[in-house]
Protein backbone atom coordinates (compact mmCIF):
# COMPACT_ATOMS: atom_id res chain seq x y z
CA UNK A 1 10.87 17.86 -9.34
CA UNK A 2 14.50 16.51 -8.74
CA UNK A 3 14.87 12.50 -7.41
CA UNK A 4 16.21 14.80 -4.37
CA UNK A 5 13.42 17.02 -4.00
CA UNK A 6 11.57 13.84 -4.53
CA UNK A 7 12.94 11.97 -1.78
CA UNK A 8 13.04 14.52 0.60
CA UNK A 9 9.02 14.83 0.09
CA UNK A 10 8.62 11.40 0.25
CA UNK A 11 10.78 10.91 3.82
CA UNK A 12 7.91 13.69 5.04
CA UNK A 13 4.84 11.77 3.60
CA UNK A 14 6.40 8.22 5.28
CA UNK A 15 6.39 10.19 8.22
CA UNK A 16 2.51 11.03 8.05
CA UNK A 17 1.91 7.58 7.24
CA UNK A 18 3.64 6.00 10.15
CA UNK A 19 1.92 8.06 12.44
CA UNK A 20 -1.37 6.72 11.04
CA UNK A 21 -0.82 3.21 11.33
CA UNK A 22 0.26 3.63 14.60
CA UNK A 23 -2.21 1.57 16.57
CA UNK A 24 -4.74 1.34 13.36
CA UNK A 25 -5.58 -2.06 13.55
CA UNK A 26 -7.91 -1.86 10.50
CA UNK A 27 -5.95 -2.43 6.84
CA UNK A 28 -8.99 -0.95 4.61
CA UNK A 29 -8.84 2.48 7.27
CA UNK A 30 -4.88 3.03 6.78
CA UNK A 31 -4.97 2.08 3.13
CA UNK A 32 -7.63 4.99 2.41
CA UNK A 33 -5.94 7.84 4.50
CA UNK A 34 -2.55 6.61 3.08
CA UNK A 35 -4.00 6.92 -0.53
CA UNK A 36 -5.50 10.21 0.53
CA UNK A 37 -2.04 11.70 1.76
CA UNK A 38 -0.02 10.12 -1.37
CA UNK A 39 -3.02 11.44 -3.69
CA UNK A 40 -3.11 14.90 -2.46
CA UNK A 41 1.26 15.31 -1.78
CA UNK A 42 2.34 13.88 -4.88
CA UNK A 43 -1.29 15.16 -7.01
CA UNK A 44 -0.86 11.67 -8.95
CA UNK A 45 -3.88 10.93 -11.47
CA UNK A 46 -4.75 7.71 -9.37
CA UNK A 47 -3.61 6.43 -6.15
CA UNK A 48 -4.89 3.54 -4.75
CA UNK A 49 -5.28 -0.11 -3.75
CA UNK A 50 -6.36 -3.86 -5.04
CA UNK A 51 -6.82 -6.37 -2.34
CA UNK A 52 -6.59 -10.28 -3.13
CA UNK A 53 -10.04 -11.94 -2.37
CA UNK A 54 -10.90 -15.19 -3.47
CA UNK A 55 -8.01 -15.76 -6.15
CA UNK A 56 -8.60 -12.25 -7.86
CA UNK A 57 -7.24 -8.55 -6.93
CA UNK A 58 -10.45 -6.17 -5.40
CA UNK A 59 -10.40 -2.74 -5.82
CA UNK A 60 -9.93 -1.34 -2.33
CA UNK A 61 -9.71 2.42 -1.27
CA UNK A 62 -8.92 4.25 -3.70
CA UNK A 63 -8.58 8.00 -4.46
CA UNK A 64 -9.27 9.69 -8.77
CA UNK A 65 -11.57 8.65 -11.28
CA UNK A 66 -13.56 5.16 -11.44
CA UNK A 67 -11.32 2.31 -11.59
CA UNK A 68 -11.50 -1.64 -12.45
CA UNK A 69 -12.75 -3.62 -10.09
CA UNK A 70 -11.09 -7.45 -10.65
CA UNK A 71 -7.95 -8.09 -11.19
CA UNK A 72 -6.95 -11.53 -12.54
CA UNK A 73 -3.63 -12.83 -11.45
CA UNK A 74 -0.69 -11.70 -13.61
CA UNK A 75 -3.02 -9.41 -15.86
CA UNK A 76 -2.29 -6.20 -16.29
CA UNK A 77 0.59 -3.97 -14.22
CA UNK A 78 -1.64 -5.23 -10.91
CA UNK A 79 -1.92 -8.73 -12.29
CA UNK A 80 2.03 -8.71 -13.14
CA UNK A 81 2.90 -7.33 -9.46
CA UNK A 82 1.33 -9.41 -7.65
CA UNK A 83 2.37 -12.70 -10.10
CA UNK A 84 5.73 -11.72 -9.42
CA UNK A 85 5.88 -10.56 -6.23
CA UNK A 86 7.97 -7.09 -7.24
CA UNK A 87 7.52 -4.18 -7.72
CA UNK A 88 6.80 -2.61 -11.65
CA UNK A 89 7.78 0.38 -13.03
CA UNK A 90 6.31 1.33 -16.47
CA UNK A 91 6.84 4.51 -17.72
CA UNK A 92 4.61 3.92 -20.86
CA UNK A 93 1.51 2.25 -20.01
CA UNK A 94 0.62 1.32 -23.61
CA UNK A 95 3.66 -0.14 -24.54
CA UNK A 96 3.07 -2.59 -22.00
CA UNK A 97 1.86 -6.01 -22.67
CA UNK A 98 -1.71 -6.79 -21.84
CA UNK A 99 -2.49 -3.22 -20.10
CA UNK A 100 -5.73 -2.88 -18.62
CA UNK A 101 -6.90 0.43 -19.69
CA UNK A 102 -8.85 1.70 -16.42
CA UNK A 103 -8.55 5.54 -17.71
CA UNK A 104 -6.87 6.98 -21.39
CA UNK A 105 -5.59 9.64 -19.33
CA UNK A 106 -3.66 7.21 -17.42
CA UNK A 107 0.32 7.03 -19.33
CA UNK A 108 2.65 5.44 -16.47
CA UNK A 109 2.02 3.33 -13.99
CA UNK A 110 3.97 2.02 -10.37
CA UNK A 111 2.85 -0.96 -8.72
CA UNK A 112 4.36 -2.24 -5.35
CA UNK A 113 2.79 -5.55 -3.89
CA UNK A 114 1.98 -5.57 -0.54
CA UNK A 115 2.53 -8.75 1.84
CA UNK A 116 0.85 -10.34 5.16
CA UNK A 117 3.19 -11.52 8.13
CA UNK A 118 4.05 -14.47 6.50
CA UNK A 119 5.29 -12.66 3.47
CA UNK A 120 2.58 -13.75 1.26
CA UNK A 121 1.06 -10.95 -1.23
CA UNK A 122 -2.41 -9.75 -0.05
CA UNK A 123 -2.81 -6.85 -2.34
CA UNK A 124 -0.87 -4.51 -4.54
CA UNK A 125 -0.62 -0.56 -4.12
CA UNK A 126 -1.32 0.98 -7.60
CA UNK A 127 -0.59 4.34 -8.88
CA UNK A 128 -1.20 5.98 -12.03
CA UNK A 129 0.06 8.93 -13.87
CA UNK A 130 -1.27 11.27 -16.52
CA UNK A 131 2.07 11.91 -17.45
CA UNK A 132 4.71 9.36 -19.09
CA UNK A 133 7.87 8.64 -17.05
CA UNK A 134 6.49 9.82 -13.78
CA UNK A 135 7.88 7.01 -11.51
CA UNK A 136 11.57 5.94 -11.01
CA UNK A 137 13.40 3.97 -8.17
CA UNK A 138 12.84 6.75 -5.80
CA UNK A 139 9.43 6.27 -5.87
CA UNK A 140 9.57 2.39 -5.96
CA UNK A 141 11.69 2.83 -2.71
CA UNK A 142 9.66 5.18 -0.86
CA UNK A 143 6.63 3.44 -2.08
CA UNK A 144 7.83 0.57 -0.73
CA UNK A 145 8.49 1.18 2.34
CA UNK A 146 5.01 3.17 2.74
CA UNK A 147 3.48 -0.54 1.34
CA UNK A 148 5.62 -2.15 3.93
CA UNK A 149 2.92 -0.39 6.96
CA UNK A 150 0.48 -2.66 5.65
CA UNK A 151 0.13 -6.02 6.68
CA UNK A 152 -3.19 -7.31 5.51
């Protein structure tokens, strides 16, 4: 798929999204149909999120295979995210420092951190690939501004 073709699929998905968080007042409802719709468009190996709770990220809705539950702050891609506040791109997960190695069929990763009101990050929004070099600024854009519906 071309960045183009990419974008133009992802303008139709932020479309779907928006229309259900519109009036969902409930974070853990709009983060599982969001992770549905990404899932099922985009047919990533894992697509899903990791709320903070007590100091430490939570798995949250998720949609793929069985994933890690706790998150400590600045381990792993998730960790790293939400340490940073920014989004990460890696498109080899075992070149990168400190992975956390949820699935072996996982080979890139994207991570976009999401924020509260007061611009504080309350979770991240994690997806995985089977494939290496899956994710690119397009998708941290997009991604991003899919993250942004979520205010939790």
């Amino acid at each position: 798929m071309t960045e183009t073709e990419k974008a133009s699929k992802y303008e139709g998905i932020l479309a779907e999204c928006r229309s259900l968080a519109e009036g969902e007042t409930d974070a853990v409802c709009l983060m599982a149909n969001i992770a549905a719709v990404i899932h099922e468009e985009m047919k990533f190996w894992w697509t899903g999120f990791y709320r903070v709770i007590d100091g430490v990220l939570v798995l949250g809705p998720f949609q793929g295979p069985v994933a890690c539950t706790r998150i400590k702050k600045g381990r792993g891609v998730c960790g790293t995210s939400w340490a940073e506040d920014r989004t990460v791109v890696v498109p080899d997960v075992h070149k990168f420092p400190g992975h956390i190695a949820c699935s072996s069929a996982s080979n890139s990763e994207i991570v976009v951190p999401i924020h509260n009101e007061d611009g504080q990050v309350t979770g991240v929004f994690d997806i995985d690939s089977q494939y290496f070099d899956t994710f690119t600024e397009t998708d941290a854009y997009w991604l991003g501004q899919i993250a942004a519906l979520i205010a939790i």
